[in-house]
Protein backbone atom coordinates (compact mmCIF):
# COMPACT_ATOMS: atom_id res chain seq x y z
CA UNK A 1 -50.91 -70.70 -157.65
CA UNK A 2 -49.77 -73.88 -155.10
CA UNK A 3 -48.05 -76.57 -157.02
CA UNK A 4 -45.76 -79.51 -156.22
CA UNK A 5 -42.29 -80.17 -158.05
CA UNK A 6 -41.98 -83.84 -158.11
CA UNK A 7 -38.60 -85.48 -158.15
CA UNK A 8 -36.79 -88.82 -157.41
CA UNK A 9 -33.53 -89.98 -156.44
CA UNK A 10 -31.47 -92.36 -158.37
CA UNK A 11 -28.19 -93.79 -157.04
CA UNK A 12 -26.26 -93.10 -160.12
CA UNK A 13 -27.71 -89.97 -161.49
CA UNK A 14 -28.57 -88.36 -158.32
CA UNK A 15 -31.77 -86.28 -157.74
CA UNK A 16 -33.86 -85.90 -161.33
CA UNK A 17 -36.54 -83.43 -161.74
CA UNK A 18 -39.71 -85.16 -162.84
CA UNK A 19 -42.34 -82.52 -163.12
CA UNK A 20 -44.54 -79.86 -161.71
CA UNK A 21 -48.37 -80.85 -160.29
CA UNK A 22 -50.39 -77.80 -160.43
CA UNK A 23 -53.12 -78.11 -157.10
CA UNK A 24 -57.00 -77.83 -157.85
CA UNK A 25 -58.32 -78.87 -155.15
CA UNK A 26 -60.40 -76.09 -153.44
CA UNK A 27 -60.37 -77.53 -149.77
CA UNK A 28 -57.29 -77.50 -147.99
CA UNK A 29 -58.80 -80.19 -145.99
CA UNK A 30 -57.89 -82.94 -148.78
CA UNK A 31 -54.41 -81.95 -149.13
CA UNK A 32 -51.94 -84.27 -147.69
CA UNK A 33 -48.38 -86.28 -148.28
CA UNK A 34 -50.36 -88.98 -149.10
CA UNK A 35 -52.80 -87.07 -151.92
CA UNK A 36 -49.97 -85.61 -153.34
CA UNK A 37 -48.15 -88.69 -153.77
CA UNK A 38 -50.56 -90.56 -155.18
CA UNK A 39 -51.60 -88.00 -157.80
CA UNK A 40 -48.31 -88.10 -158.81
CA UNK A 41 -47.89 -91.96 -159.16
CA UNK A 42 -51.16 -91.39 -161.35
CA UNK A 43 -49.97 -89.24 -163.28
CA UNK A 44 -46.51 -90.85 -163.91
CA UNK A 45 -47.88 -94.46 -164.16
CA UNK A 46 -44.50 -97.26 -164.18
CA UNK A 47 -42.26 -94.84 -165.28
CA UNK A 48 -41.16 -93.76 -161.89
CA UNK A 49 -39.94 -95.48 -158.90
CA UNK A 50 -42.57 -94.20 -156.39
CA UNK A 51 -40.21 -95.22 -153.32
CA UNK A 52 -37.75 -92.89 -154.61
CA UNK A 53 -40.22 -90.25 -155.00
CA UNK A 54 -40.58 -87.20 -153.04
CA UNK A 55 -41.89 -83.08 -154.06
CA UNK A 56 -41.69 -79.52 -152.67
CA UNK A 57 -44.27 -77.47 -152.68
CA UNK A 58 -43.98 -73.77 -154.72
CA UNK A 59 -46.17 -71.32 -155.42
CA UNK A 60 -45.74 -69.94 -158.84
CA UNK A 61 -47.14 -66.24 -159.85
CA UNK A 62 -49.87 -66.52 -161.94
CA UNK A 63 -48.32 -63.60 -164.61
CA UNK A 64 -44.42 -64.42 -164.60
CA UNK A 65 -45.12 -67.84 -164.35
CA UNK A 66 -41.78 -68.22 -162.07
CA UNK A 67 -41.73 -69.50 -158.35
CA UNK A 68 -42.37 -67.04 -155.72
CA UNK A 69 -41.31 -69.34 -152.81
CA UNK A 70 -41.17 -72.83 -151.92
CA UNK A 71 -41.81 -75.06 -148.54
CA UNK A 72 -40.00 -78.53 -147.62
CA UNK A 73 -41.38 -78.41 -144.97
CA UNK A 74 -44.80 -79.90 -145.69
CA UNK A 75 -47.43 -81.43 -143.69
């Protein structure tokens, strides 16, 4: 299963883990920086600094439930 660990970057605290977006979207075609972003300001509302903002994308194994790999290298 592709998901997208979202995270943000604080001065002080460093990087914080924010939480994991699961992807349902069935064509690739609508998958961007941009979607992925905003789904996640959604999601999160105020409570995060959006410029600050940035995810990975992992897949996860459906059984284990633990990441099989990850890209940072997203397009």
């Amino acid at each position: 299963m592709l998901a997208y660990e979202l995270y943000t970057f604080n001065k002080k605290k460093g990087y914080e883990f924010i939480g994991v977006l699961p992807e349902r979207r069935k064509n690739p075609m609508r998958i961007t920086k941009n979607s992925v972003m905003n789904w996640g300001k959604t999601l999160l509302g105020d409570n995060v600094d959006s410029k600050n903002m940035f995810f990975k994308r992992v897949a996860i194994d459906r059984f284990s439930g633990r990441i099989v790999w990850f890209d940072l290298a997203f397009k």
